[in-house]
C-alpha atoms as a PDB file:
ATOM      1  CA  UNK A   1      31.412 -36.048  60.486  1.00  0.00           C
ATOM      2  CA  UNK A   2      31.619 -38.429  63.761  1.00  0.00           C
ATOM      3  CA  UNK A   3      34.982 -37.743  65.754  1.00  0.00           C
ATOM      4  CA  UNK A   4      36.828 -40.969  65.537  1.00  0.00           C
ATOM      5  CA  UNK A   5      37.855 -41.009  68.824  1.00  0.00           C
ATOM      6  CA  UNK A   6      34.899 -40.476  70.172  1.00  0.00           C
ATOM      7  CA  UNK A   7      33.584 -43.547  68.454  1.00  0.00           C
ATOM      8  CA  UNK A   8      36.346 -45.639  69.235  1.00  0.00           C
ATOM      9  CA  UNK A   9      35.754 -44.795  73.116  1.00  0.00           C
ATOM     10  CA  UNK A  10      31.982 -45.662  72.649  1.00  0.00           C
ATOM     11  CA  UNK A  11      33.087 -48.946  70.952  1.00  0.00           C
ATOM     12  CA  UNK A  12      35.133 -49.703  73.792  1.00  0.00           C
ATOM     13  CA  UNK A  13      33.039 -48.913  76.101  1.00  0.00           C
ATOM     14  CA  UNK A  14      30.206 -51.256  74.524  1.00  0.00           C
ATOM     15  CA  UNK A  15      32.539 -53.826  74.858  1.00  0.00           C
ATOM     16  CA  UNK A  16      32.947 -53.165  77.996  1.00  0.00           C
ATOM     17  CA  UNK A  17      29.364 -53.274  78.776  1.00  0.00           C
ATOM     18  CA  UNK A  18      28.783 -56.695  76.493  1.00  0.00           C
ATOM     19  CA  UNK A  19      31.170 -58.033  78.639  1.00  0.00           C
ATOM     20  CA  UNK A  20      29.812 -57.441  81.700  1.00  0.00           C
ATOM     21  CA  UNK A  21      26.470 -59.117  80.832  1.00  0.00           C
ATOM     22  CA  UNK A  22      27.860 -61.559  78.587  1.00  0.00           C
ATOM     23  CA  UNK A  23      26.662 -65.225  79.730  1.00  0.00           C
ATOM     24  CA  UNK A  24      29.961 -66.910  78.265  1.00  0.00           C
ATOM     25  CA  UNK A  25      33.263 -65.868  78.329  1.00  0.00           C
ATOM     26  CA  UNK A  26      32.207 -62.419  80.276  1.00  0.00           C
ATOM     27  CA  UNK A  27      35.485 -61.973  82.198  1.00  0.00           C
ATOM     28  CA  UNK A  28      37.762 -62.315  78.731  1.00  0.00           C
ATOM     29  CA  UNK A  29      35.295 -59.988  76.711  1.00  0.00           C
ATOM     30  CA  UNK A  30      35.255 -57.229  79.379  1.00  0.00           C
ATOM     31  CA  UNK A  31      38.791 -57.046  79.982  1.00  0.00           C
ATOM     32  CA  UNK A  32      39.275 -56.726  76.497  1.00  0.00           C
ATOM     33  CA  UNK A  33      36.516 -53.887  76.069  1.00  0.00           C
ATOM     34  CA  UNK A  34      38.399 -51.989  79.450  1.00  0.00           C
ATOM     35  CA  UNK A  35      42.298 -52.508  77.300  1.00  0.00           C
ATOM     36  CA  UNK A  36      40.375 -50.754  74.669  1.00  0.00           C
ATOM     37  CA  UNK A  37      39.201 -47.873  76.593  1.00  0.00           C
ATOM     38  CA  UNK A  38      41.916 -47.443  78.509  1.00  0.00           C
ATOM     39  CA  UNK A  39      44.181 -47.330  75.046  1.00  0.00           C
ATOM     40  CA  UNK A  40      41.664 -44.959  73.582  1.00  0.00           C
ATOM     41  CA  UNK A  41      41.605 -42.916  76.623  1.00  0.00           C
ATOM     42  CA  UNK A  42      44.947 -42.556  76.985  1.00  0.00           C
ATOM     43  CA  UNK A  43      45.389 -41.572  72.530  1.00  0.00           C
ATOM     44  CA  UNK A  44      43.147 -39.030  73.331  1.00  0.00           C
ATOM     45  CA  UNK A  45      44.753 -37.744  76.374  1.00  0.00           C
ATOM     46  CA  UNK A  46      48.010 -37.772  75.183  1.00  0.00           C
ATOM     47  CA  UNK A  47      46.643 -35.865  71.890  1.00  0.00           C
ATOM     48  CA  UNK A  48      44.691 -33.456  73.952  1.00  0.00           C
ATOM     49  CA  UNK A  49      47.858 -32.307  76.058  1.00  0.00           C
ATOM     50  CA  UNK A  50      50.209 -32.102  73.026  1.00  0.00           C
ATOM     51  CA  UNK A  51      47.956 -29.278  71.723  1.00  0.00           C
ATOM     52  CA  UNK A  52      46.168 -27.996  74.739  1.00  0.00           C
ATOM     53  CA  UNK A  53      47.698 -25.944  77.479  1.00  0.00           C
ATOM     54  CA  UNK A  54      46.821 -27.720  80.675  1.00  0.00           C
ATOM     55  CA  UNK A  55      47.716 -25.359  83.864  1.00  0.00           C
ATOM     56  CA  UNK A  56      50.005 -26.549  86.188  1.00  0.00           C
ATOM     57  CA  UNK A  57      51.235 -29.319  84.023  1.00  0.00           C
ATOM     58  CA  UNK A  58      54.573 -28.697  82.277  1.00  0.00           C
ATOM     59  CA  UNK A  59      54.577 -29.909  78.759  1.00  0.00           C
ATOM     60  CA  UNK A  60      51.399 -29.579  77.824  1.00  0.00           C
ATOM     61  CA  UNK A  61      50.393 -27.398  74.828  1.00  0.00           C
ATOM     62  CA  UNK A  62      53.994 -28.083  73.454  1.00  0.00           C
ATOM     63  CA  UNK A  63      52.692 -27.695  69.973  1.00  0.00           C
ATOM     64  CA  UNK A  64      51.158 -24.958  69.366  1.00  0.00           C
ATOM     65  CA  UNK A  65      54.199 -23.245  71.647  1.00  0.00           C
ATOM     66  CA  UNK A  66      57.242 -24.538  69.366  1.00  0.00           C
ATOM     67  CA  UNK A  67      55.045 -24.517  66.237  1.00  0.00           C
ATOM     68  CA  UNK A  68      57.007 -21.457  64.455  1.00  0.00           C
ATOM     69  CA  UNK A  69      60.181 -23.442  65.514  1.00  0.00           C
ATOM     70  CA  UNK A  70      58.522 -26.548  63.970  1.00  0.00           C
ATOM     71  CA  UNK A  71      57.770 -24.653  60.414  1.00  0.00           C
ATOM     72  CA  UNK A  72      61.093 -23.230  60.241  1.00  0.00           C
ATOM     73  CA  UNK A  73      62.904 -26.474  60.998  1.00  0.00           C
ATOM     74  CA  UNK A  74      61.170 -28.059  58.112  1.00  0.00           C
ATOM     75  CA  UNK A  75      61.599 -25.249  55.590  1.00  0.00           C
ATOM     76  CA  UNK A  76      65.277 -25.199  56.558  1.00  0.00           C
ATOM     77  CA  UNK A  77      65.782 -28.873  55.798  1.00  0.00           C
ATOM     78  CA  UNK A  78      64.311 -28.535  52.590  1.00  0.00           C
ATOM     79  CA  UNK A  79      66.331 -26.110  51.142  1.00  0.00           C
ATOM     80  CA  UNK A  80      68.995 -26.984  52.758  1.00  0.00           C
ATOM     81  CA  UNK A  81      68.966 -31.256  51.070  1.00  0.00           C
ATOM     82  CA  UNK A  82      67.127 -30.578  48.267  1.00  0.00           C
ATOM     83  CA  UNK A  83      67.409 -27.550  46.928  1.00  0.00           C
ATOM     84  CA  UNK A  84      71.284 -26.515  47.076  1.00  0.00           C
ATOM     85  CA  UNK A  85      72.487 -24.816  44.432  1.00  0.00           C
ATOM     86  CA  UNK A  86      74.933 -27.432  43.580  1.00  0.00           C
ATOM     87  CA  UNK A  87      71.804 -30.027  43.077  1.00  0.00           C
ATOM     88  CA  UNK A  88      69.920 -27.924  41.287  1.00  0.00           C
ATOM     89  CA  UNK A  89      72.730 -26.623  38.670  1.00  0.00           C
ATOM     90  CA  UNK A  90      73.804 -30.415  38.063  1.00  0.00           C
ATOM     91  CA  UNK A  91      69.928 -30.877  37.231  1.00  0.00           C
ATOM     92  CA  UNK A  92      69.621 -28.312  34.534  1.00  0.00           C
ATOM     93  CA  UNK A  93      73.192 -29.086  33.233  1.00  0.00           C
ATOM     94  CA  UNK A  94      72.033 -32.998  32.990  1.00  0.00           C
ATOM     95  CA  UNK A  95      68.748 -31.559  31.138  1.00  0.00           C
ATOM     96  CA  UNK A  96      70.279 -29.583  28.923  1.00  0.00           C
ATOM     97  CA  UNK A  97      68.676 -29.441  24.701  1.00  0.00           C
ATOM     98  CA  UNK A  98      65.553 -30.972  26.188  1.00  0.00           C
ATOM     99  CA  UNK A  99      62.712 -29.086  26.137  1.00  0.00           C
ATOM    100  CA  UNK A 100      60.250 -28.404  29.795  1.00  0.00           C
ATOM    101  CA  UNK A 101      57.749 -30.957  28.803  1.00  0.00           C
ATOM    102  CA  UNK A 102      60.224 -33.599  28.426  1.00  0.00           C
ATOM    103  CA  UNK A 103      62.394 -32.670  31.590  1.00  0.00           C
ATOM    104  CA  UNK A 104      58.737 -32.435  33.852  1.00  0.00           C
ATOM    105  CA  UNK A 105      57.928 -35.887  32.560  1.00  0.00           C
ATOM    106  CA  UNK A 106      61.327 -37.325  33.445  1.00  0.00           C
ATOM    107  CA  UNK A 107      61.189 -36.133  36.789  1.00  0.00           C
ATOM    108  CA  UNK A 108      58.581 -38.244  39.105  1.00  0.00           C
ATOM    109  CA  UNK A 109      58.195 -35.340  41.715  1.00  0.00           C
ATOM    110  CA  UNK A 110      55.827 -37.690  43.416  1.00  0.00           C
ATOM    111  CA  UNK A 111      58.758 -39.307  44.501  1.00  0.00           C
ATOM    112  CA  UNK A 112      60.930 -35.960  45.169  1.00  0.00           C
ATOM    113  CA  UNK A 113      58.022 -35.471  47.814  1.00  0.00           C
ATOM    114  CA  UNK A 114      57.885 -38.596  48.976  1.00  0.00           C
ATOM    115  CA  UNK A 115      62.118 -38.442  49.715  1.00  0.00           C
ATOM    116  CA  UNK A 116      61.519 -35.177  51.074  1.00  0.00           C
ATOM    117  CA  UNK A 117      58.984 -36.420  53.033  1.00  0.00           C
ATOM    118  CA  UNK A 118      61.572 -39.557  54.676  1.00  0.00           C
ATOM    119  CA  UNK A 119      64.061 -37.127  54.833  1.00  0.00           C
ATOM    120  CA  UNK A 120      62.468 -34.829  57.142  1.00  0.00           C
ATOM    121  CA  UNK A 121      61.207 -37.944  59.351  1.00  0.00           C
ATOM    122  CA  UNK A 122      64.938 -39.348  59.747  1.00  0.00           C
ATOM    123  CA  UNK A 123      66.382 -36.001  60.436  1.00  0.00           C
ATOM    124  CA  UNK A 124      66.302 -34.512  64.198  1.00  0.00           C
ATOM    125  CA  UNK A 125      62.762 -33.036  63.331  1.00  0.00           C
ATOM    126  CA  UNK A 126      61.657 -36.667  63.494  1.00  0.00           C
ATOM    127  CA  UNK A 127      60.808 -37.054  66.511  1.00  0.00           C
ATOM    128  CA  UNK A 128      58.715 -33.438  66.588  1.00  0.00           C
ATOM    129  CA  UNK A 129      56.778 -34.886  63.563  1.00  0.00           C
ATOM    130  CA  UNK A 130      55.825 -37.781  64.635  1.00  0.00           C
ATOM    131  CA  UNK A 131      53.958 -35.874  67.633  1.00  0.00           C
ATOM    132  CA  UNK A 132      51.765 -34.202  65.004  1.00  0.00           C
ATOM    133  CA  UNK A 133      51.150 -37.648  63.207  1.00  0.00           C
ATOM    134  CA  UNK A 134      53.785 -38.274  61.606  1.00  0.00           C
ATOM    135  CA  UNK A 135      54.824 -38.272  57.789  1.00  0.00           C
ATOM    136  CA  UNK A 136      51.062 -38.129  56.990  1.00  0.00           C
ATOM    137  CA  UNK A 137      51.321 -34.711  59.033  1.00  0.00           C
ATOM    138  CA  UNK A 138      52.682 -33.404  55.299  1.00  0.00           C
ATOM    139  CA  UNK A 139      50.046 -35.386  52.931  1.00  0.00           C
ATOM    140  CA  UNK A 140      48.298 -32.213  52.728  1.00  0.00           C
ATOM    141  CA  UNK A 141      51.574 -30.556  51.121  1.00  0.00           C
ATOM    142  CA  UNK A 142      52.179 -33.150  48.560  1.00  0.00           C
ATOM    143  CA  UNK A 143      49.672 -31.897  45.454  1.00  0.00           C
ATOM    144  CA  UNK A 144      50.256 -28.202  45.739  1.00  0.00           C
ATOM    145  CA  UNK A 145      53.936 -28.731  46.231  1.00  0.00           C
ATOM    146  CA  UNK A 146      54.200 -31.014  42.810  1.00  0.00           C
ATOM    147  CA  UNK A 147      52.099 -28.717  41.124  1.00  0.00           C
ATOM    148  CA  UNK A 148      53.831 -25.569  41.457  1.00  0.00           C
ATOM    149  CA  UNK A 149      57.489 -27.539  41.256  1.00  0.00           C
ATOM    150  CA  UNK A 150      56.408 -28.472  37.895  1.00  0.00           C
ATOM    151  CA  UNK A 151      55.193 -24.767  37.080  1.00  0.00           C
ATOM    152  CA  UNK A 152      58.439 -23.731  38.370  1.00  0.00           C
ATOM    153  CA  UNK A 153      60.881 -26.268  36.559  1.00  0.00           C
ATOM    154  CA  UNK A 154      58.664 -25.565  33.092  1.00  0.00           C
ATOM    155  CA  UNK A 155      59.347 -21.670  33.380  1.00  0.00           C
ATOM    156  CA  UNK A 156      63.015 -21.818  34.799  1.00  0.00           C
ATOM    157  CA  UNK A 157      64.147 -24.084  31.590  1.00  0.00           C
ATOM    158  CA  UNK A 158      62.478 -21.657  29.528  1.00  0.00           C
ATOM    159  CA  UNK A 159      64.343 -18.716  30.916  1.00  0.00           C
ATOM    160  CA  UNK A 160      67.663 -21.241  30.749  1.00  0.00           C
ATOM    161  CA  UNK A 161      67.466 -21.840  26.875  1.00  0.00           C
ATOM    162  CA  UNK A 162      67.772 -17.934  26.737  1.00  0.00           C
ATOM    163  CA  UNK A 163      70.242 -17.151  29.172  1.00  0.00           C
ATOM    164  CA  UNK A 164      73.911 -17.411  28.968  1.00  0.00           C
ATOM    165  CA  UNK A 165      74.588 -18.852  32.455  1.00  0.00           C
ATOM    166  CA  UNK A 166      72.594 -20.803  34.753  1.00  0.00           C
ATOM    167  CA  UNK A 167      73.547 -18.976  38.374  1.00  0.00           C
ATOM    168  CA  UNK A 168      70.546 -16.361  38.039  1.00  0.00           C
ATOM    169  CA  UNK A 169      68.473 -19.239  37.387  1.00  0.00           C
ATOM    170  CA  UNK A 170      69.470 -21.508  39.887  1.00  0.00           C
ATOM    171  CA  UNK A 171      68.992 -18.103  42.348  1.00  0.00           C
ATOM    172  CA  UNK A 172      65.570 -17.833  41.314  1.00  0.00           C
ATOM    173  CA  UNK A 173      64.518 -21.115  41.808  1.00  0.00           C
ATOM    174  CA  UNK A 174      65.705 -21.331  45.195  1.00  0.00           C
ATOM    175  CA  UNK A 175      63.994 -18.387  45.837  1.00  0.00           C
ATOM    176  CA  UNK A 176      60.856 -19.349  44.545  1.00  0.00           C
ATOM    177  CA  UNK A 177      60.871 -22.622  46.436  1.00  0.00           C
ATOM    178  CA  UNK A 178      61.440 -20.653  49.507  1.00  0.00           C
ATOM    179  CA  UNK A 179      58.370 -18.846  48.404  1.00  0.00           C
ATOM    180  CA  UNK A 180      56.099 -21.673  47.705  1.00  0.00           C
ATOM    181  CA  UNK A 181      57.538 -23.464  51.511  1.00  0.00           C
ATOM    182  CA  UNK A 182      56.820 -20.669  53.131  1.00  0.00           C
ATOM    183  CA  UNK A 183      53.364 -20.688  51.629  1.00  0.00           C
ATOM    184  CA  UNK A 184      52.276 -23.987  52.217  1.00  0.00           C
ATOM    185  CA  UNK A 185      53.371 -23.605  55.896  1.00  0.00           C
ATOM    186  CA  UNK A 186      51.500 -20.315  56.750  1.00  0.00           C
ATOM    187  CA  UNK A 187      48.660 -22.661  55.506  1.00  0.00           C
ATOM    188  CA  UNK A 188      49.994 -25.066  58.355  1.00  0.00           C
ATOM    189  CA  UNK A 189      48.322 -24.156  61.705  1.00  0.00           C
ATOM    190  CA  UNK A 190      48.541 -26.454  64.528  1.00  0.00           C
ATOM    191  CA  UNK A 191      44.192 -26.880  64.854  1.00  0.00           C
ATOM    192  CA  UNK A 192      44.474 -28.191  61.164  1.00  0.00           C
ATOM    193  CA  UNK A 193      47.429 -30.609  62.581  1.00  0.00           C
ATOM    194  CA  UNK A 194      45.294 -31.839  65.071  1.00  0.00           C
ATOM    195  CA  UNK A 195      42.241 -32.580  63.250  1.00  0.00           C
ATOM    196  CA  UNK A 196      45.058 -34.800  60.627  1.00  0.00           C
ATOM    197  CA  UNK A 197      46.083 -36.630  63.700  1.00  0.00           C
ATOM    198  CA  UNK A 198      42.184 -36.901  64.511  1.00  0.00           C
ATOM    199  CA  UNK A 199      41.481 -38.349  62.010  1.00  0.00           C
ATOM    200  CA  UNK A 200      43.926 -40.952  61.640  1.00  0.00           C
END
């Protein structure tokens, strides 16, 4: 696969070069081709130093050093909007009699990701993510995190219908989100990061 930076450099640069020997209109077409590359350059640079370590130049390399901080910022924010136990008991007390197909339909967890998702970018971690490409940084999360919330809410209103309270239930689902977050974000490295904002 061609790195899109590298093309867009090389596209630039051709412009560049068109404009040069262009009979008509050279001086507009070849400052337009060196904007370009300079823009491009500068992407690249800017990418390049938020994940490489550059010696002697503070800064650099800041993402891969506060990644754990990063990972742990995110999976605290999720628990800590989403998945409080006061949300989560008024769920299963508003679902109560219906049965885990009808509750998994109801709920669009496309769009539970997708709140998470603007959540995360409007909190203080904002800024952080949108140095690692923003909310499309976490497009990667979305299927397996629907998937196994839907596993999750299936089997946890089964074991509700049986149970006489809901707190042990509520426990365990926090848990096992804190399971599944964890998870996902061990999967997380800052190389796969890159090659998201890369390829955007």
């Amino acid at each position: 696969m061609i790195n899109k930076s590298l093309l867009t450099n090389l596209l630039a640069f051709l412009i560049c070069v068109g404009g040069y020997f262009s009979p008509a209109h050279s001086d507009l077409i070849f400052m337009t081709g060196m904007f370009a590359l300079s823009g491009s350059i500068t992407n690249w640079l800017a990418i390049h130093m938020l994940f490489e370590r550059v010696p002697l130049l503070y800064g650099s390399g800041v993402i891969p050093n506060r990644f754990e901080e990063f990972k742990a910022a995110i999976k605290s924010l999720i628990i800590e909007q989403f998945f409080t136990r006061e949300h989560i008991e008024k769920f299963f007390s508003d679902g109560t009699g219906q049965t885990a197909e009808k509750i998994t339909d109801t709920v669009d967890f496309d769009r539970v990701f997708s709140g998470l998702t603007d959540a995360i970018a409007a909190s203080e971690l904002g800024s952080m993510l949108s140095m690692v490409g923003g909310k499309k940084a976490l497009e990667p999360l979305r299927e397996p995190v629907t998937e196994k919330l839907k596993d999750i809410v299936t089997e946890l209103v089964a074991e509700k219908s049986g149970a006489a309270g809901n707190t042990g239930v509520t426990s365990t689902l926090i848990s096992k989100v804190e399971h599944i977050v964890d998870n996902r974000l061990e999967e997380l490295t800052p190389e796969h990061v890159k090659e998201i904002v890369q390829d955007m």
